[in-house]
C-alpha atoms as a PDB file:
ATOM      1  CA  UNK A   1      53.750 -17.155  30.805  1.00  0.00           C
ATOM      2  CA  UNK A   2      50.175 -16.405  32.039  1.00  0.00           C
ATOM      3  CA  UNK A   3      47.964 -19.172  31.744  1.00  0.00           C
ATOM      4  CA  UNK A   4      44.042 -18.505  30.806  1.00  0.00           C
ATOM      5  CA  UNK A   5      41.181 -20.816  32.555  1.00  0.00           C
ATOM      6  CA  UNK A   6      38.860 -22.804  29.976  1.00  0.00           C
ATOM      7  CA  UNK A   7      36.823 -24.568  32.397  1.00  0.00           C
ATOM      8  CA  UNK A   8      36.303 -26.953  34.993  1.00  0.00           C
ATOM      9  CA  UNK A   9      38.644 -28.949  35.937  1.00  0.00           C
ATOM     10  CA  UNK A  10      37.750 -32.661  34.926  1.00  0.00           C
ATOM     11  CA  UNK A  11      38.366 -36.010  35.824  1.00  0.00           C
ATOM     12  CA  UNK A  12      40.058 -36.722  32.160  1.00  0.00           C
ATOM     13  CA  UNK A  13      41.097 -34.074  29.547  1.00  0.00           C
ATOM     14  CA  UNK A  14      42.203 -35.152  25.833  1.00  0.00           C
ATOM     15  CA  UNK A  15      43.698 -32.505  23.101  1.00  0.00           C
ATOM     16  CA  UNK A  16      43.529 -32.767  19.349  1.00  0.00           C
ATOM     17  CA  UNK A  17      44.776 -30.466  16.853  1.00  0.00           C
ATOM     18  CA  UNK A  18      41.553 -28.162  16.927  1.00  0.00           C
ATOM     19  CA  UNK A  19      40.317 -28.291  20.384  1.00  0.00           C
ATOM     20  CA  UNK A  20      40.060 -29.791  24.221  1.00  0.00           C
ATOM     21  CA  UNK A  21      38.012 -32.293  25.767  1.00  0.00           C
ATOM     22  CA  UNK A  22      36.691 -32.725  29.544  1.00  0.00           C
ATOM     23  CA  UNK A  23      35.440 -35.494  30.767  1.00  0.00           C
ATOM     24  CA  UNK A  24      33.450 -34.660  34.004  1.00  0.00           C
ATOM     25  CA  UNK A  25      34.458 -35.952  37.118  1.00  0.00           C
ATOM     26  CA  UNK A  26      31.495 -38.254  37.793  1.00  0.00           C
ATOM     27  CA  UNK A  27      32.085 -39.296  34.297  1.00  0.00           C
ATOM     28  CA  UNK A  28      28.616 -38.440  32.882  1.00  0.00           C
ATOM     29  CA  UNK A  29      29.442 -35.849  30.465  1.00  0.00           C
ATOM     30  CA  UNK A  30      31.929 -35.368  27.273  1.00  0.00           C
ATOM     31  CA  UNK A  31      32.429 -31.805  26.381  1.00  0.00           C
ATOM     32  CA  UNK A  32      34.182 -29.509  23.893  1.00  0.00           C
ATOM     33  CA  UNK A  33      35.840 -26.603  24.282  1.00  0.00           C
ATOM     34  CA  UNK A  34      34.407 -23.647  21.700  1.00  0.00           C
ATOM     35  CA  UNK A  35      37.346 -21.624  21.502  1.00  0.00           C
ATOM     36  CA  UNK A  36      35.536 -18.572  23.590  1.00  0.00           C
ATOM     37  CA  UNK A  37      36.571 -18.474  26.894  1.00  0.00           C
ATOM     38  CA  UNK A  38      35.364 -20.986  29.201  1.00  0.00           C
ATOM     39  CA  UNK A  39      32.250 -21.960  26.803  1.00  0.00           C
ATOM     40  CA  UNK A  40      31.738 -25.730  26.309  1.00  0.00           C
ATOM     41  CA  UNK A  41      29.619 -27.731  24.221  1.00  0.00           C
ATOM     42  CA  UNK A  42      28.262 -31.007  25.354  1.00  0.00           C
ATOM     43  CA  UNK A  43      29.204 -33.691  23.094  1.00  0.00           C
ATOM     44  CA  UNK A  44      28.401 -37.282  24.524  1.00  0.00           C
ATOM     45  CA  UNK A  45      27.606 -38.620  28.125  1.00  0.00           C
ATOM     46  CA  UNK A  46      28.584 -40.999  30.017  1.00  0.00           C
ATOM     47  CA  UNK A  47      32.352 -42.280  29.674  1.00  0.00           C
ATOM     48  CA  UNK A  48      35.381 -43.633  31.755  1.00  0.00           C
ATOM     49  CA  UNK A  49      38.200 -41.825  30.300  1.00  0.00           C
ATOM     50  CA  UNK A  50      39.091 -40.158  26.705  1.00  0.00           C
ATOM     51  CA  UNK A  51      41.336 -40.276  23.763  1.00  0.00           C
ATOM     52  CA  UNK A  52      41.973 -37.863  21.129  1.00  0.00           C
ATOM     53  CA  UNK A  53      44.281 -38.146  18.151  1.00  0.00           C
ATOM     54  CA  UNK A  54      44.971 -36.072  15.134  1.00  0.00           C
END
């Protein structure tokens, strides 16, 4: 299995049916993965940790 990068690591990741979520590790930024490679969109700042459902 080859894996493919996304991005960053992150202090907190959460997955959903559609996409991933990073939470950055000094927990100021909430972003979401586009689908393209390693682009991100930020989504919501700050936060401790995430949850996703669905």
């Amino acid at each position: 299995m080859n894996w493919t990068p996304i991005g960053e690591t992150g202090s907190d990741l959460a997955v959903d049916d559609q996409t991933v979520y990073r939470l950055s590790t000094d927990h100021q930024t909430i972003t979401r993965w586009t689908g393209h490679g390693t682009e991100r969109t930020t989504i919501d700042t700050p936060a401790t940790a995430l949850t996703a459902t669905g």
